[in-house]
PDB file of N, CA and C in Angstrom:
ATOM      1  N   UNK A   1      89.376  14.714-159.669  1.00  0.00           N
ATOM      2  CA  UNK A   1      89.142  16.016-159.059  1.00  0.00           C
ATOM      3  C   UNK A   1      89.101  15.918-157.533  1.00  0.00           C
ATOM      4  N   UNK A   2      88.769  14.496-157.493  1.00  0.00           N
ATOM      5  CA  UNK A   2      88.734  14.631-155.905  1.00  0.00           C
ATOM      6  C   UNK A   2      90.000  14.536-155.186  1.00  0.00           C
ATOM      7  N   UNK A   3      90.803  14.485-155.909  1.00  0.00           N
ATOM      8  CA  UNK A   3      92.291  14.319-155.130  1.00  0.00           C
ATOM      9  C   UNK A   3      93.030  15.802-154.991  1.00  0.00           C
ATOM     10  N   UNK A   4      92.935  16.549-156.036  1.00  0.00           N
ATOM     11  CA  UNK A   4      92.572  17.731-155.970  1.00  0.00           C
ATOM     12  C   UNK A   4      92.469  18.490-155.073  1.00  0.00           C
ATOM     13  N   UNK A   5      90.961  18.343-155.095  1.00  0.00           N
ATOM     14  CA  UNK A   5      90.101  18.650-153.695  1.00  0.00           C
ATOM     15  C   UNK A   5      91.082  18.751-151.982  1.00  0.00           C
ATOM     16  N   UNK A   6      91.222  17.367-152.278  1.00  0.00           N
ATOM     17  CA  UNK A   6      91.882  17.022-150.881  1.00  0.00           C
ATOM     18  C   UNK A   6      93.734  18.040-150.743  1.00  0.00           C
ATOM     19  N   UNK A   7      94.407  17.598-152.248  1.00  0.00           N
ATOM     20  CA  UNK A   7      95.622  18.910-152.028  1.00  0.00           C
ATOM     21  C   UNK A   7      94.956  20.068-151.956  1.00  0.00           C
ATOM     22  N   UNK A   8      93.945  20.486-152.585  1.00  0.00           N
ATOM     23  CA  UNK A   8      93.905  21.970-152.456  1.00  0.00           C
ATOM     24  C   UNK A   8      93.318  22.432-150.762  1.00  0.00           C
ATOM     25  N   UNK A   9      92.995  21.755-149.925  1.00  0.00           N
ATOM     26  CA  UNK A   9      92.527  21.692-148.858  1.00  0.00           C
ATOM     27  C   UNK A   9      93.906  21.733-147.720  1.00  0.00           C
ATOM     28  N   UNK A  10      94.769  20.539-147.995  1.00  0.00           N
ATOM     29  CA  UNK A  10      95.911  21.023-147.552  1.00  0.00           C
ATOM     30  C   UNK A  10      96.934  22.314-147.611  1.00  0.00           C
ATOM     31  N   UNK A  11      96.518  22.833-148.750  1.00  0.00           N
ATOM     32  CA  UNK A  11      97.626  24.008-149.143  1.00  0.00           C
ATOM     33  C   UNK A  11      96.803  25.530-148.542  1.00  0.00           C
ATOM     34  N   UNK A  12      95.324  25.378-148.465  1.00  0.00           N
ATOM     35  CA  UNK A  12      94.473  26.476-148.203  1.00  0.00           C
ATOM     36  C   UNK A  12      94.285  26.128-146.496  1.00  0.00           C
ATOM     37  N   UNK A  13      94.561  24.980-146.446  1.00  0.00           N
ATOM     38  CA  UNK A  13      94.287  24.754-144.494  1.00  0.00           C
ATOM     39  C   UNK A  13      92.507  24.763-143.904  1.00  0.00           C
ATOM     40  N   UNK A  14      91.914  24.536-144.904  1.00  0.00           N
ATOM     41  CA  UNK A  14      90.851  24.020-145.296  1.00  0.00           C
ATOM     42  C   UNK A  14      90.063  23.231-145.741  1.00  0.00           C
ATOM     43  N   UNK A  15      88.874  22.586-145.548  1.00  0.00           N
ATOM     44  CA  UNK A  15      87.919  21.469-146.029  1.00  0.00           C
ATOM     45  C   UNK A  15      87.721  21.979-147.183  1.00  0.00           C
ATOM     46  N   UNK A  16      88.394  21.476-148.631  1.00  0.00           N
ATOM     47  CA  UNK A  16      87.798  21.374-149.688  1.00  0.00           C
ATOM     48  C   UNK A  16      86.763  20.438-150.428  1.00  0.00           C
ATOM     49  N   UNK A  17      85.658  20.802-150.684  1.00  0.00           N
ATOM     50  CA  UNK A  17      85.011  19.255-151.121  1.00  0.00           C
ATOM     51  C   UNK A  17      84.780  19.891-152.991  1.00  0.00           C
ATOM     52  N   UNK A  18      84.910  18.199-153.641  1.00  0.00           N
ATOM     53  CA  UNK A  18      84.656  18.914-155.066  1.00  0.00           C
ATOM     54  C   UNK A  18      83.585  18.604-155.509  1.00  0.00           C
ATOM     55  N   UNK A  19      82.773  19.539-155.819  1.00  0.00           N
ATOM     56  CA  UNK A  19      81.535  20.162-156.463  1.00  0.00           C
ATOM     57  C   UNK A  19      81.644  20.327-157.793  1.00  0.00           C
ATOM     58  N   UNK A  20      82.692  20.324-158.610  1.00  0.00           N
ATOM     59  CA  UNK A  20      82.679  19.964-160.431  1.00  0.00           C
ATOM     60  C   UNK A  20      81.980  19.340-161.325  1.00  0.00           C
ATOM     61  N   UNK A  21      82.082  18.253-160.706  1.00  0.00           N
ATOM     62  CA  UNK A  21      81.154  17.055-161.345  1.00  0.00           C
ATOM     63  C   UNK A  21      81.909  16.256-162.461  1.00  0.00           C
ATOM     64  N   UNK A  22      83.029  16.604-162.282  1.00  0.00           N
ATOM     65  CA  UNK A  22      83.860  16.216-163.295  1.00  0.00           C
ATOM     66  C   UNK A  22      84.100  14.663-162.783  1.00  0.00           C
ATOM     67  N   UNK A  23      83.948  13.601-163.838  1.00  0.00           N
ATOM     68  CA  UNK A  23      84.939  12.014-163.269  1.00  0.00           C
ATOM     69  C   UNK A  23      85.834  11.576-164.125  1.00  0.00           C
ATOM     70  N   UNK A  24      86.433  10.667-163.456  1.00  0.00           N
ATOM     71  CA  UNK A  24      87.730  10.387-164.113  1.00  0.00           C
ATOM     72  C   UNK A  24      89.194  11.056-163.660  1.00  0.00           C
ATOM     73  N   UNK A  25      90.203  10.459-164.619  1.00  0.00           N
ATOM     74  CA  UNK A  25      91.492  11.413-164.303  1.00  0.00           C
ATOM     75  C   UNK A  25      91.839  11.555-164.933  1.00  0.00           C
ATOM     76  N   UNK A  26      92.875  13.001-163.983  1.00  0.00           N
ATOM     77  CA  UNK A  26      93.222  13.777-165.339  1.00  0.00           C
ATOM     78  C   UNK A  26      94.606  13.879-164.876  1.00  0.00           C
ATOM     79  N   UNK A  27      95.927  14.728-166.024  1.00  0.00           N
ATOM     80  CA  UNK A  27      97.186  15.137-165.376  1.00  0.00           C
ATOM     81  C   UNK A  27      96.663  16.573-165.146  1.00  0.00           C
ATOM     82  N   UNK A  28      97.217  17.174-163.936  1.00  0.00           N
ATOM     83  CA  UNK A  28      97.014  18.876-163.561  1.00  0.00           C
ATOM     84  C   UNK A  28      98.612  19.009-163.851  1.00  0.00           C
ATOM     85  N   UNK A  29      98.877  20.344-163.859  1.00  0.00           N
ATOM     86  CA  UNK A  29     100.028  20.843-163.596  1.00  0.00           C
ATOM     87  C   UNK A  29      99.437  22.381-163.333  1.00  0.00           C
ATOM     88  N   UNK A  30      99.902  22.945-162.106  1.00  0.00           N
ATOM     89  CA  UNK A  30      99.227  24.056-161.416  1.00  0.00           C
ATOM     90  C   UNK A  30     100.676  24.643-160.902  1.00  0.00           C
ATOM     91  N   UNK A  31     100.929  25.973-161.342  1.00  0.00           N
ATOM     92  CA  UNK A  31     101.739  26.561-160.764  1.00  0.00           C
ATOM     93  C   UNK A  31     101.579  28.479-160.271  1.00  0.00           C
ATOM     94  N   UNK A  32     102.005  27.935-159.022  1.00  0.00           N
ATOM     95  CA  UNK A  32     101.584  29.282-158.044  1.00  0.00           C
ATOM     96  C   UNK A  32     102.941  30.019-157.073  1.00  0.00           C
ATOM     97  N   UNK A  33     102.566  30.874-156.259  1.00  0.00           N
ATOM     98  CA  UNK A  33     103.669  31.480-155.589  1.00  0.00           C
ATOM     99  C   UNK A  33     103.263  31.076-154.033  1.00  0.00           C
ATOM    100  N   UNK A  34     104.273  30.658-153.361  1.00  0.00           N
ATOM    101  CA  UNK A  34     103.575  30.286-151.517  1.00  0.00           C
ATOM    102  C   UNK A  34     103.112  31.527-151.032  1.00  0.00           C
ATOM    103  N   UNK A  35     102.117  31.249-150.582  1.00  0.00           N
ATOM    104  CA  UNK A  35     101.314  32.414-149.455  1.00  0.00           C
ATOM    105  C   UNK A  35     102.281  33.305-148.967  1.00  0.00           C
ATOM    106  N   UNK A  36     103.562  33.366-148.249  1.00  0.00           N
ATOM    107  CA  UNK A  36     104.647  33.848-147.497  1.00  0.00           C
ATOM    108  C   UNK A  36     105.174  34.770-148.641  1.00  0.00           C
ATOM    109  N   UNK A  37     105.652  34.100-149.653  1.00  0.00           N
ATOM    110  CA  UNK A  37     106.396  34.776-150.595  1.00  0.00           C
ATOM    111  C   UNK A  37     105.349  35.701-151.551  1.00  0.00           C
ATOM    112  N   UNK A  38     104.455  35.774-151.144  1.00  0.00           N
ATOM    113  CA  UNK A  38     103.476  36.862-152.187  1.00  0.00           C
ATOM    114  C   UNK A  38     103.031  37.871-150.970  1.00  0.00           C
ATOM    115  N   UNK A  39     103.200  37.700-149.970  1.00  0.00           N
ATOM    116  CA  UNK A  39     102.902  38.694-149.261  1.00  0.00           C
ATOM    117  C   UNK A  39     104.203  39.100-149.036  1.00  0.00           C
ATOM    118  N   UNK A  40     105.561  39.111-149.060  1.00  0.00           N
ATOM    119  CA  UNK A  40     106.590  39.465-148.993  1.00  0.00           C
ATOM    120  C   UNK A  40     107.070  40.399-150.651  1.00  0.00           C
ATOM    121  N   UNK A  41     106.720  39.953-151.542  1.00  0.00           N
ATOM    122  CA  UNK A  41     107.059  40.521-152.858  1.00  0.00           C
ATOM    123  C   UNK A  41     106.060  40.296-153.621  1.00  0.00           C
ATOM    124  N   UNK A  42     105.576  42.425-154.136  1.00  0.00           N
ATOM    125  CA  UNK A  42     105.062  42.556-154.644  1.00  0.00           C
ATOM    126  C   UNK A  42     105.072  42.951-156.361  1.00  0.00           C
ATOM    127  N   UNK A  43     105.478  41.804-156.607  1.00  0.00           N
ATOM    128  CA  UNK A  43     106.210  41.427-158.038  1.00  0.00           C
ATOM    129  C   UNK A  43     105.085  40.852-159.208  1.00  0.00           C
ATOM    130  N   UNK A  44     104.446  41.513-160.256  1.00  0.00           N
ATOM    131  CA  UNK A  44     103.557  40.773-160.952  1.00  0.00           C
ATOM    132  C   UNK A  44     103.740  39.478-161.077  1.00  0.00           C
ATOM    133  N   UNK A  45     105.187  38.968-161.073  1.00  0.00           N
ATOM    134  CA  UNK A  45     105.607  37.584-161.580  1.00  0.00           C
ATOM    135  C   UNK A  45     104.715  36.497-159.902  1.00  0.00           C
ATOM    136  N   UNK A  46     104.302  37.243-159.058  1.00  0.00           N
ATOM    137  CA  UNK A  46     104.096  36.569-158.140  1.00  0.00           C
ATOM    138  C   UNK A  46     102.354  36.531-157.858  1.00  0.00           C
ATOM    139  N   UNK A  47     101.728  34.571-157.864  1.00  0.00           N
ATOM    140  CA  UNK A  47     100.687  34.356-158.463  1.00  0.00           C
ATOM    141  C   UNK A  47      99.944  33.371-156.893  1.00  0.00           C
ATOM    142  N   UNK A  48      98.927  33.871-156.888  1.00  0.00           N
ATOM    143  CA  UNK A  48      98.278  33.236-155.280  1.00  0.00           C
ATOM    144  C   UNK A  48      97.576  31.631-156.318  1.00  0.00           C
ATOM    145  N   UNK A  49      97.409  31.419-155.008  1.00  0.00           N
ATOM    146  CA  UNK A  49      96.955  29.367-155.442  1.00  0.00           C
ATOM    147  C   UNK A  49      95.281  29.606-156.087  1.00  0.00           C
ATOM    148  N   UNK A  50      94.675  30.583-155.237  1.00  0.00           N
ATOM    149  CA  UNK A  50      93.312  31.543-156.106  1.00  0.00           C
ATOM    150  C   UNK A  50      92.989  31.487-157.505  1.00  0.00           C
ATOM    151  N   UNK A  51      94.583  32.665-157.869  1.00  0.00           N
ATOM    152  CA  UNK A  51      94.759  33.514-159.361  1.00  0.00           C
ATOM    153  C   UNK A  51      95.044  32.045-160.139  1.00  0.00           C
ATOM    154  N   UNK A  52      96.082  31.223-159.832  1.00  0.00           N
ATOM    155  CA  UNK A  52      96.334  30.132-160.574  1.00  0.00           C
ATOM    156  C   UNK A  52      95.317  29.255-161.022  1.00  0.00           C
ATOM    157  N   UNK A  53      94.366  28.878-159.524  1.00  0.00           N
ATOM    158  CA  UNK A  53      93.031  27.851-160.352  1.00  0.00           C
ATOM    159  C   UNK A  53      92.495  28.258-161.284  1.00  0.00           C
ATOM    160  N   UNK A  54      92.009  29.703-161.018  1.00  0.00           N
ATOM    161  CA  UNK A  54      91.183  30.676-161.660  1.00  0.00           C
ATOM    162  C   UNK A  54      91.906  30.649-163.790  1.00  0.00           C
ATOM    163  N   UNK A  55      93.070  30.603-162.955  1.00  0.00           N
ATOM    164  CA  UNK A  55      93.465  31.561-164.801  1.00  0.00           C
ATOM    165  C   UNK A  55      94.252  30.324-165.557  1.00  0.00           C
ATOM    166  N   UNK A  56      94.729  29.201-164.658  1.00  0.00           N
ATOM    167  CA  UNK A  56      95.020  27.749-165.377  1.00  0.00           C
ATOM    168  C   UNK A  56      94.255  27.063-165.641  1.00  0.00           C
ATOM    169  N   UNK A  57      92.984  26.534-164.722  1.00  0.00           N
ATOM    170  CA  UNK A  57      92.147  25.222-165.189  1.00  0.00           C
ATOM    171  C   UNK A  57      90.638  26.020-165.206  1.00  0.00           C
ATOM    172  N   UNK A  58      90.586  27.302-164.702  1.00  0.00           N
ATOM    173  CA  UNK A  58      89.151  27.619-164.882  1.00  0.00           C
ATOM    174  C   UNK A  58      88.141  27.241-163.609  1.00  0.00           C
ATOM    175  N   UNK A  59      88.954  27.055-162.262  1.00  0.00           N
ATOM    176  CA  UNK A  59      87.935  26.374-161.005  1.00  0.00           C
ATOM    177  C   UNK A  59      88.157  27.418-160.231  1.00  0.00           C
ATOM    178  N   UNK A  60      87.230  27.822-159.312  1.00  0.00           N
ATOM    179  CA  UNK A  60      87.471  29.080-158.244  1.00  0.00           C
ATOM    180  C   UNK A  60      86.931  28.294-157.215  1.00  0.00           C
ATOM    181  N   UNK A  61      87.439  28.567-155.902  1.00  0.00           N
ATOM    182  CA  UNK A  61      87.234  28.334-154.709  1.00  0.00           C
ATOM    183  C   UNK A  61      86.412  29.378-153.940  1.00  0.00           C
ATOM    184  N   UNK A  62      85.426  28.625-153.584  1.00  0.00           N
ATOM    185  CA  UNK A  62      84.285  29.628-152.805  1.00  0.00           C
ATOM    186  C   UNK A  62      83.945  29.037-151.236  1.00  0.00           C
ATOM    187  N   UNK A  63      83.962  29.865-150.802  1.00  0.00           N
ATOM    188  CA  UNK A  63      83.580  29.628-149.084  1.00  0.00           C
ATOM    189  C   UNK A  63      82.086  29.500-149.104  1.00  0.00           C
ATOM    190  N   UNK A  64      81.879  28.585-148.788  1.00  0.00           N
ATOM    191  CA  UNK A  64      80.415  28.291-147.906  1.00  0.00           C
ATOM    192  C   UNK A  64      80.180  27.476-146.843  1.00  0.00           C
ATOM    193  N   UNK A  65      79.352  27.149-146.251  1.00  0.00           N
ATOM    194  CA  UNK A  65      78.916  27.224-144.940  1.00  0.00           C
ATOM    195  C   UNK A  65      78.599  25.424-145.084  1.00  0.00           C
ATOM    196  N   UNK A  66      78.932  24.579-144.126  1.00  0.00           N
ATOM    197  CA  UNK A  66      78.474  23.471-144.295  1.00  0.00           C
ATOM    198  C   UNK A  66      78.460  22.647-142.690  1.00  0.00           C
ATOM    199  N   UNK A  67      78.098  21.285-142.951  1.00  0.00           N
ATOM    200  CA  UNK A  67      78.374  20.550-141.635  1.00  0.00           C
ATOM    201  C   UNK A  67      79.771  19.963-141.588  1.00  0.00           C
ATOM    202  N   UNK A  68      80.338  20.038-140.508  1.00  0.00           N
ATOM    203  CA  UNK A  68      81.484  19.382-139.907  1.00  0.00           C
ATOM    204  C   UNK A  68      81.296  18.587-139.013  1.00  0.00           C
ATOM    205  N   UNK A  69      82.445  17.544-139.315  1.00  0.00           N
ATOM    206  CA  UNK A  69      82.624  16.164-138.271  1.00  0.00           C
ATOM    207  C   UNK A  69      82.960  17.039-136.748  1.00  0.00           C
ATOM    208  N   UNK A  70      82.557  16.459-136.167  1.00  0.00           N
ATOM    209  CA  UNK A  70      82.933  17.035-134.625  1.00  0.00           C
ATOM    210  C   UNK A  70      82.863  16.111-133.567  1.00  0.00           C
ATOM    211  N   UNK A  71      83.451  16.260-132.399  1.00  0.00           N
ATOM    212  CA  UNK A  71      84.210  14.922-131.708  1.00  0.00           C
ATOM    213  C   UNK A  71      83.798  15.454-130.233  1.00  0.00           C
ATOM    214  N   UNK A  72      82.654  14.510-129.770  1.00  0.00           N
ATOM    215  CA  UNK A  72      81.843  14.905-128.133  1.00  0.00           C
ATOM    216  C   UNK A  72      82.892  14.271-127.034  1.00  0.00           C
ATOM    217  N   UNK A  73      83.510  14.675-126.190  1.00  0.00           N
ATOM    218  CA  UNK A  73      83.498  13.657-125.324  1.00  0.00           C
ATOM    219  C   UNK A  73      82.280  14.069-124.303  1.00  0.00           C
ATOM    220  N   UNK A  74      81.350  13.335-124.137  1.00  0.00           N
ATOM    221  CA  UNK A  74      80.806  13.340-122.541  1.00  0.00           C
ATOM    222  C   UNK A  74      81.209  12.710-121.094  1.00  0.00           C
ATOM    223  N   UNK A  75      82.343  11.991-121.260  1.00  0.00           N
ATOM    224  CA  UNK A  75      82.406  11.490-119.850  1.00  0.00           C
ATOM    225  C   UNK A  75      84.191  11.200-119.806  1.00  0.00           C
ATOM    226  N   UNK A  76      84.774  11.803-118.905  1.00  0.00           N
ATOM    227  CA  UNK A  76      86.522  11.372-118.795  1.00  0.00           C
ATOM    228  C   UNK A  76      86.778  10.878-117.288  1.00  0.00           C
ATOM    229  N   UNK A  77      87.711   9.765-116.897  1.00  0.00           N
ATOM    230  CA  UNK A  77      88.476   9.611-116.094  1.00  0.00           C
ATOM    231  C   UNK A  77      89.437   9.500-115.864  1.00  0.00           C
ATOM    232  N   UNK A  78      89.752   9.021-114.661  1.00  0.00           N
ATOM    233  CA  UNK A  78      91.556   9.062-114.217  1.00  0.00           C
ATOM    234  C   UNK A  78      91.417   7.280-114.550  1.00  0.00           C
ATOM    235  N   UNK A  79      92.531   6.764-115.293  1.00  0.00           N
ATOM    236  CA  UNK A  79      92.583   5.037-115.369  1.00  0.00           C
ATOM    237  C   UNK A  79      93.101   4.543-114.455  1.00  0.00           C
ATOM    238  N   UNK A  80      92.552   3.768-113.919  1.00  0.00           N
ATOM    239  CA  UNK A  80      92.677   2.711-112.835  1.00  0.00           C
ATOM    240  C   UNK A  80      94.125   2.405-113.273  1.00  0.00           C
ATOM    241  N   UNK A  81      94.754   2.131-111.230  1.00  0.00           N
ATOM    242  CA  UNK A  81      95.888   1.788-111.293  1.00  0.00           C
ATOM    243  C   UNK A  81      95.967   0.244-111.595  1.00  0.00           C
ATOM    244  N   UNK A  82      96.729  -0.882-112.077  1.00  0.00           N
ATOM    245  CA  UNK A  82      96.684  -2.090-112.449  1.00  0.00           C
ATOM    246  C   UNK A  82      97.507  -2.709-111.276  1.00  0.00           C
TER     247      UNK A  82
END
């Protein structure tokens, strides 16, 4: 699930983390319509990455609020000429 996690994070452009509790592996086969092409045609045959988790494996994606890695610089210079 955690690999999952990590495609479904790429395809949503988002930090997915998995919260299932599920272990082990499994085969998925998940089929959806690209973001572009469902807002372009409004065709029942056309299915968001959402509707698919939801109505293929039974997992929904929920937004919540968490900590993120974040990157300080406090101090920059110009590098010495050699």
């Amino acid at each position: 699930m955690s690999d999952l996690a990590q495609a479904l994070g790429d395809q949503v452009h988002r930090k997915v983390n998995d919260r299932t509790g599920v272990k082990g592996t499994c085969d998925i086969t998940l089929k959806w319509t690209a973001d572009d092409v469902v807002a372009d045609a409004q065709s029942e045959s056309t299915v968001s990455i959402f509707t698919a988790l939801q109505e293929e494996l039974g997992l929904k994606l929920q937004s919540t609020k968490g900590p993120v890695d974040t990157l300080v610089i406090d101090h920059v210079e110009m590098p010495s000429q050699n």
